[in-house]
PDB file of N, CA and C in Angstrom:
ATOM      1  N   UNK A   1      -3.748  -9.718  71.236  1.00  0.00           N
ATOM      2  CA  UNK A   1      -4.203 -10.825  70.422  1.00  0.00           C
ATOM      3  C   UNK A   1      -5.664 -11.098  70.757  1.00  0.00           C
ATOM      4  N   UNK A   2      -6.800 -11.303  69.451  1.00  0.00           N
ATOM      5  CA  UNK A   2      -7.725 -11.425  69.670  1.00  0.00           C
ATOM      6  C   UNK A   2      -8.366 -12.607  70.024  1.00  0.00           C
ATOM      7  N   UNK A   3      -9.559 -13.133  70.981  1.00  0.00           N
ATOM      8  CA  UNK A   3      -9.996 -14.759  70.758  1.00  0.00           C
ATOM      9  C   UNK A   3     -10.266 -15.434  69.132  1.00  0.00           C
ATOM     10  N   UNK A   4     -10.782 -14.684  68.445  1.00  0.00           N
ATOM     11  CA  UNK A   4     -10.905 -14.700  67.092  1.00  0.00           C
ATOM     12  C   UNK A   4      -9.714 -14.869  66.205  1.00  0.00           C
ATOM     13  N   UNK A   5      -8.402 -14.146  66.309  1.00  0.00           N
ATOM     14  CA  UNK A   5      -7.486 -14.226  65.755  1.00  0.00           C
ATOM     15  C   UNK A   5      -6.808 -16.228  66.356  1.00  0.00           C
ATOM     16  N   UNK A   6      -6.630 -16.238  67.014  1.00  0.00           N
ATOM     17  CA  UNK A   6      -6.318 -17.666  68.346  1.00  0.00           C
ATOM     18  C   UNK A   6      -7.084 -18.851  67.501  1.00  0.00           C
ATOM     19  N   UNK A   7      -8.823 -18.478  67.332  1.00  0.00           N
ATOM     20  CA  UNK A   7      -9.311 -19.731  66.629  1.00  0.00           C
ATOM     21  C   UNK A   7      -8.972 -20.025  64.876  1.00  0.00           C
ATOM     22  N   UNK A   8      -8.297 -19.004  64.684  1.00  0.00           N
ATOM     23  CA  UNK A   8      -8.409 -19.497  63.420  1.00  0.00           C
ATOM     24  C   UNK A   8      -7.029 -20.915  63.037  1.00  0.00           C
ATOM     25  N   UNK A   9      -5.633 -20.170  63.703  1.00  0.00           N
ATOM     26  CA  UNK A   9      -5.156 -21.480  64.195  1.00  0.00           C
ATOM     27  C   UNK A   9      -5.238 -22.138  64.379  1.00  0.00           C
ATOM     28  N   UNK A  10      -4.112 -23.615  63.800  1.00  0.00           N
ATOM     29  CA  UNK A  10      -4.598 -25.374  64.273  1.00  0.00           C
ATOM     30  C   UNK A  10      -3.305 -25.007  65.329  1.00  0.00           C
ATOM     31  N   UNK A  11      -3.363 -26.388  65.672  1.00  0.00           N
ATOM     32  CA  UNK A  11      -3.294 -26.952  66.818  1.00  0.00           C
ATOM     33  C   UNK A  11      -1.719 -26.780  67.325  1.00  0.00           C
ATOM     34  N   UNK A  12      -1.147 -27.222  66.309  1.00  0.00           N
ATOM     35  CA  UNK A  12       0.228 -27.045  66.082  1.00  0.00           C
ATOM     36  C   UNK A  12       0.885 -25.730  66.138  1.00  0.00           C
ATOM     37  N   UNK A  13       0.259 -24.688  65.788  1.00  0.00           N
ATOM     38  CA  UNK A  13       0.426 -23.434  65.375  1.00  0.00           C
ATOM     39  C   UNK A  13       0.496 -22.722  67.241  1.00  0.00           C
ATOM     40  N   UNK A  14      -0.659 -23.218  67.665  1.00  0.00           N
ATOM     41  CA  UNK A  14      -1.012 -22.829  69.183  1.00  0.00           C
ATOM     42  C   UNK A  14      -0.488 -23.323  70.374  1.00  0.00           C
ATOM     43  N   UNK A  15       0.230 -24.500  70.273  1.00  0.00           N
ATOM     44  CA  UNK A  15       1.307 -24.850  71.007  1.00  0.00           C
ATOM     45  C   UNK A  15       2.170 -24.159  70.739  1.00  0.00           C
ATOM     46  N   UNK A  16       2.973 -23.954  69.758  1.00  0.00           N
ATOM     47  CA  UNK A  16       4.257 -22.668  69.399  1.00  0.00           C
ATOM     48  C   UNK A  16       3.807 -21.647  69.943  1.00  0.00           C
ATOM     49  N   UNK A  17       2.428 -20.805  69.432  1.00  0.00           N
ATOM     50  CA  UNK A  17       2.382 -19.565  70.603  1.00  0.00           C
ATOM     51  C   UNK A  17       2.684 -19.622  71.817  1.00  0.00           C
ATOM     52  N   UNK A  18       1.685 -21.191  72.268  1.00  0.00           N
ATOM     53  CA  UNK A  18       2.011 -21.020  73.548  1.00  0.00           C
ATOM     54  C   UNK A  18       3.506 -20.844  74.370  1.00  0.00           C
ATOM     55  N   UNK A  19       4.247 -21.166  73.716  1.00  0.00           N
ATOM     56  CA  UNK A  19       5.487 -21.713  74.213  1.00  0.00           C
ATOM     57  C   UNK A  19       6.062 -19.747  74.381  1.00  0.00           C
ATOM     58  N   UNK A  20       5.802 -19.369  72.770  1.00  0.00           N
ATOM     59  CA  UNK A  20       6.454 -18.594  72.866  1.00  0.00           C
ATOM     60  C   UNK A  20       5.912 -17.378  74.257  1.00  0.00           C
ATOM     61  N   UNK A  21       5.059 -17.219  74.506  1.00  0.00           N
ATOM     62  CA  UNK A  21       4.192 -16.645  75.062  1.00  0.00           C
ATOM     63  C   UNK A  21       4.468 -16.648  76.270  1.00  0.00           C
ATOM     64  N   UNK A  22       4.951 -18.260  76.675  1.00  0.00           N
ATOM     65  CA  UNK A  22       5.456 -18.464  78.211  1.00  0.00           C
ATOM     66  C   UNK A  22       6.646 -18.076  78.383  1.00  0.00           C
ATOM     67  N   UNK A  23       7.633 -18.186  77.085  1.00  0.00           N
ATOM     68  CA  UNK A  23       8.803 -17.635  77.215  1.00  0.00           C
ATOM     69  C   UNK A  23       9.179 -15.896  77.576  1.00  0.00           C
ATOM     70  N   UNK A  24       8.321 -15.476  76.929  1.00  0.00           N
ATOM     71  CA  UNK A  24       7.872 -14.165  76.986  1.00  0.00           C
ATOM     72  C   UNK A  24       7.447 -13.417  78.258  1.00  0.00           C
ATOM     73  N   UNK A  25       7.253 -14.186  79.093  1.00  0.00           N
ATOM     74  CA  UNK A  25       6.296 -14.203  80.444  1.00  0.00           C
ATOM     75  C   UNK A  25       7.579 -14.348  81.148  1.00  0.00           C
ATOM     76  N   UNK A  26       8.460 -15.593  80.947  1.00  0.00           N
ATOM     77  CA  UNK A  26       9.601 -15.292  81.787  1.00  0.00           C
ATOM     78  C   UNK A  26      10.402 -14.496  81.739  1.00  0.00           C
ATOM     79  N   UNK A  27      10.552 -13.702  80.459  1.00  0.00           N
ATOM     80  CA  UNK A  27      11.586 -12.493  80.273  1.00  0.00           C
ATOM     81  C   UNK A  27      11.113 -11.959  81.181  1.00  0.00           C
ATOM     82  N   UNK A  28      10.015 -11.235  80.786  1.00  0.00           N
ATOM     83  CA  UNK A  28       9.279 -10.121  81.667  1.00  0.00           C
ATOM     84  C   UNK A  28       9.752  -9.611  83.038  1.00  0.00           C
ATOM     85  N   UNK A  29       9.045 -11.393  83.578  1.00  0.00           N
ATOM     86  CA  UNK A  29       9.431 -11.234  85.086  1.00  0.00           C
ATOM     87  C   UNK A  29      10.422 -11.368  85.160  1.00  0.00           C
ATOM     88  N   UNK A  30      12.131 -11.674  84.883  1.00  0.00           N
ATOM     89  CA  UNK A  30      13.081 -11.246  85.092  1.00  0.00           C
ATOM     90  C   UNK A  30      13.655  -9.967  85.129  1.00  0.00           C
ATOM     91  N   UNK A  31      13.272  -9.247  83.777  1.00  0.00           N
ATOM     92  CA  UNK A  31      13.266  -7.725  83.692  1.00  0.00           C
ATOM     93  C   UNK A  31      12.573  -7.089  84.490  1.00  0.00           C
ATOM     94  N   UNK A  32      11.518  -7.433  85.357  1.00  0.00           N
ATOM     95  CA  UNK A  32      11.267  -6.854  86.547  1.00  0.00           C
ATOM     96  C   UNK A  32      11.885  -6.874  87.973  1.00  0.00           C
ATOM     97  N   UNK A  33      11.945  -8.048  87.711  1.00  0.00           N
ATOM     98  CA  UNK A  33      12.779  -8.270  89.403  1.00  0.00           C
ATOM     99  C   UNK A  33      14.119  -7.613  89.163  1.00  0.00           C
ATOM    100  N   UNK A  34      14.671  -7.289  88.338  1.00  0.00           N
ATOM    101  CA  UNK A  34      16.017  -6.943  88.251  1.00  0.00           C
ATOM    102  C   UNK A  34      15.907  -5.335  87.862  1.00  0.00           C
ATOM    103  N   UNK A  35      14.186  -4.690  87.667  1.00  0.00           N
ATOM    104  CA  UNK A  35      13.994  -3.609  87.342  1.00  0.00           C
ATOM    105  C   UNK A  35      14.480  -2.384  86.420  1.00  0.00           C
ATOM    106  N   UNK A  36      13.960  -3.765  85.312  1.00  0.00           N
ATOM    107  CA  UNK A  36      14.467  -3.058  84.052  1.00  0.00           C
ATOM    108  C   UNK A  36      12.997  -3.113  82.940  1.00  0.00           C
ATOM    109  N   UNK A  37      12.141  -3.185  83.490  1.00  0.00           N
ATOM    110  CA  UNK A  37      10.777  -3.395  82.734  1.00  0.00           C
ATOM    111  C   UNK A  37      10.044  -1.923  82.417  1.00  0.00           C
ATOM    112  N   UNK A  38       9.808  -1.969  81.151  1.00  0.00           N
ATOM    113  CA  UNK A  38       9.346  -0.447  81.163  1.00  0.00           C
ATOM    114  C   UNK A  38       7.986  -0.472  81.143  1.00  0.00           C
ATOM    115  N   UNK A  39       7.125  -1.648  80.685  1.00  0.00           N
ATOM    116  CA  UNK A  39       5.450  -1.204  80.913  1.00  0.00           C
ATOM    117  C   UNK A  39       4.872  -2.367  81.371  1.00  0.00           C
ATOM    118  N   UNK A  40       5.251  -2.464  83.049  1.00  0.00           N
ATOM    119  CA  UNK A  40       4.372  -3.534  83.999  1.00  0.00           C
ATOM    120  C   UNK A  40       2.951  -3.887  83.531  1.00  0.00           C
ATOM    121  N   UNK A  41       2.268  -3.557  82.557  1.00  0.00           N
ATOM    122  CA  UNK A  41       1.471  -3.995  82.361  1.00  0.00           C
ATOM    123  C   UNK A  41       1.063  -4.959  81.140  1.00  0.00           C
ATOM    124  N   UNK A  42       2.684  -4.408  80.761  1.00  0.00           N
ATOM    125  CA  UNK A  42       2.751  -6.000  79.599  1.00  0.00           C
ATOM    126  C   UNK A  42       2.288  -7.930  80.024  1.00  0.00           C
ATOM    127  N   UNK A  43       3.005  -7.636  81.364  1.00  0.00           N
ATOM    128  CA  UNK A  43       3.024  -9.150  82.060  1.00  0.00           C
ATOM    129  C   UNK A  43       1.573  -9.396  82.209  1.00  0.00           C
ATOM    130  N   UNK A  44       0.407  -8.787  82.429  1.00  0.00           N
ATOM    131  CA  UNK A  44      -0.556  -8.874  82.585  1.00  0.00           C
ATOM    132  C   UNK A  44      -1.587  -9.105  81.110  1.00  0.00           C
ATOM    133  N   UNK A  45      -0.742  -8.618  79.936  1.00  0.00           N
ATOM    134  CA  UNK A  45      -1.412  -8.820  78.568  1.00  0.00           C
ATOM    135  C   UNK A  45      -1.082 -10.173  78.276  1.00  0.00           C
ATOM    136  N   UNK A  46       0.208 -10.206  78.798  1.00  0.00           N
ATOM    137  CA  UNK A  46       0.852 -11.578  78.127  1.00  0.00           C
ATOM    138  C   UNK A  46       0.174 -12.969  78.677  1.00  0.00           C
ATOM    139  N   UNK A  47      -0.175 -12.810  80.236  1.00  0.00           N
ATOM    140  CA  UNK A  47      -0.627 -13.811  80.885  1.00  0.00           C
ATOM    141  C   UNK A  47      -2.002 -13.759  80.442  1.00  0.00           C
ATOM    142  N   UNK A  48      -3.233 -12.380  80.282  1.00  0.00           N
ATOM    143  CA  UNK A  48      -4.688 -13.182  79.822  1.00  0.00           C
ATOM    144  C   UNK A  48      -4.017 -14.052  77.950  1.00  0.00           C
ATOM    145  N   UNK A  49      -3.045 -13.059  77.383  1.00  0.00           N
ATOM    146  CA  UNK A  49      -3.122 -14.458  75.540  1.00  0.00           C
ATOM    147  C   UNK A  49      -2.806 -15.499  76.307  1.00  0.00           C
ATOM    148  N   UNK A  50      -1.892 -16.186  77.428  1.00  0.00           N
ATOM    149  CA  UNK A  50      -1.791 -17.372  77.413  1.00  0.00           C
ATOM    150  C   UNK A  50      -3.307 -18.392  78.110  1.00  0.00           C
ATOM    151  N   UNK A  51      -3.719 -17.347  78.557  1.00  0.00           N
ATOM    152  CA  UNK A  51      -4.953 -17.981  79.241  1.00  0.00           C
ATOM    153  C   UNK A  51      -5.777 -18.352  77.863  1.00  0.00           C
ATOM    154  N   UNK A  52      -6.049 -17.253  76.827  1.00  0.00           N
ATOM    155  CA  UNK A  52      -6.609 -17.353  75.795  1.00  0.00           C
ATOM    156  C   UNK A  52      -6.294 -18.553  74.853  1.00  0.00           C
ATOM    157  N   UNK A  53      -4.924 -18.734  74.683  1.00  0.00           N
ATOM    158  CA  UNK A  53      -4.247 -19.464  73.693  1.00  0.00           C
ATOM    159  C   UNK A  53      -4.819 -21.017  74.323  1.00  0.00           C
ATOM    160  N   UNK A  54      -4.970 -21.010  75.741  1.00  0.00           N
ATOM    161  CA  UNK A  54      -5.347 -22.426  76.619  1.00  0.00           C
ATOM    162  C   UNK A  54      -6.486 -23.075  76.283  1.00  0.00           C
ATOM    163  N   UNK A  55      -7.311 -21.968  76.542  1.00  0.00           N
ATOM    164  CA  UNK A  55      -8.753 -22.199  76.549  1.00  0.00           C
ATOM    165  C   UNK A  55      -9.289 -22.478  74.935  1.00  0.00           C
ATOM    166  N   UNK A  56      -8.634 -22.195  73.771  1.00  0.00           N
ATOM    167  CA  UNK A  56      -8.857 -22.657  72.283  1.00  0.00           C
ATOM    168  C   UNK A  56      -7.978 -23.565  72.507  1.00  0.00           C
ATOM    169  N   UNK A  57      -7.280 -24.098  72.655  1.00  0.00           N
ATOM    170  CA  UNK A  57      -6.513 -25.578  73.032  1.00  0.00           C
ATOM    171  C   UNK A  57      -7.335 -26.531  73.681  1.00  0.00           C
ATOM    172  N   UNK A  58      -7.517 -26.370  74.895  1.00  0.00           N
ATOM    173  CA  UNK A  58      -8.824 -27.031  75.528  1.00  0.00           C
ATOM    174  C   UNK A  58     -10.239 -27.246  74.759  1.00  0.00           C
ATOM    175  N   UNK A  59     -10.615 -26.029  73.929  1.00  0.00           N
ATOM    176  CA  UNK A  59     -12.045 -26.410  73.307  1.00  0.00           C
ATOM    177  C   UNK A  59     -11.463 -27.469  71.764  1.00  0.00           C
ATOM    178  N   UNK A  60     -10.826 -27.288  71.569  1.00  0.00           N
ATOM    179  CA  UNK A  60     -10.009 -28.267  70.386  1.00  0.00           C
ATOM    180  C   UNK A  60     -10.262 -29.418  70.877  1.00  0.00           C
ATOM    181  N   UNK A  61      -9.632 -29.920  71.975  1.00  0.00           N
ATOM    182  CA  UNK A  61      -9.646 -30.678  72.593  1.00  0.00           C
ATOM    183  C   UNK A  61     -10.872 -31.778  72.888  1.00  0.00           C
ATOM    184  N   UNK A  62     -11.508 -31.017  73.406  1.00  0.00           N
ATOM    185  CA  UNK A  62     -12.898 -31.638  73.672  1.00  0.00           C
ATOM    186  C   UNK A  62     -14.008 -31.412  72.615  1.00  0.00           C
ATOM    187  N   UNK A  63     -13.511 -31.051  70.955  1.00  0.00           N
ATOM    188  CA  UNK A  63     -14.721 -30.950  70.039  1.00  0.00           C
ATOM    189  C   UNK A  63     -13.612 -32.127  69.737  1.00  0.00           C
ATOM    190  N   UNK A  64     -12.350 -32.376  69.617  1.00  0.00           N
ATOM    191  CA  UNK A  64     -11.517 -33.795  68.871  1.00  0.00           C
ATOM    192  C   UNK A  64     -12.413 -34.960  69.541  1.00  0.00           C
ATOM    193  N   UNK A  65     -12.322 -34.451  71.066  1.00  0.00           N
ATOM    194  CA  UNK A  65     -13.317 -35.960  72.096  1.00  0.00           C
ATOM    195  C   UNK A  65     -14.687 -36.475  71.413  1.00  0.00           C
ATOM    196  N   UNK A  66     -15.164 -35.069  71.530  1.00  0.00           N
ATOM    197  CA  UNK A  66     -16.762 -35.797  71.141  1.00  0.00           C
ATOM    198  C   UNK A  66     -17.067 -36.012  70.134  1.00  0.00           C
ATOM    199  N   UNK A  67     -16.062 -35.874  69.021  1.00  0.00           N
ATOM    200  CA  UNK A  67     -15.960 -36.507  67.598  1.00  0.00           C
ATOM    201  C   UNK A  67     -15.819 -37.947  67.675  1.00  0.00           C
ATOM    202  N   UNK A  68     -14.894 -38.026  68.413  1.00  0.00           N
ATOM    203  CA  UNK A  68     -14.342 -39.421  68.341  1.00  0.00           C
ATOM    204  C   UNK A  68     -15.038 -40.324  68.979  1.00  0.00           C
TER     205      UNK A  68
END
């Protein structure tokens, strides 16, 4: 997922990713610890979109502030 793809989303839209995203994150690491994960490097894609999905949440955030 791109930063570009992330901003075009409102707000509402990016909380649901997020969610789903974290949910996604916990599969993962279950399917690992129980070693059934086939490309360890998924957990690592999944965790920078949620970092991504944060940080356009956060700038939302603070362009809503200094509007207001």
């Amino acid at each position: 997922m791109k930063a570009k793809e992330i901003r075009e989303k409102s707000m509402p839209e990016l909380k649901e990713q997020l969610a789903k995203l974290k949910e996604e994150l916990f599969n993962l690491r279950f399917q690992h610890a129980i070693n059934q994960l086939d490309n360890p490097m998924r957990i690592a894609a999944v965790k920078k979109d949620i970092a991504r999905v944060q940080t356009v949440i956060r700038e939302l955030e603070l362009q809503d502030g200094a509007n207001a």
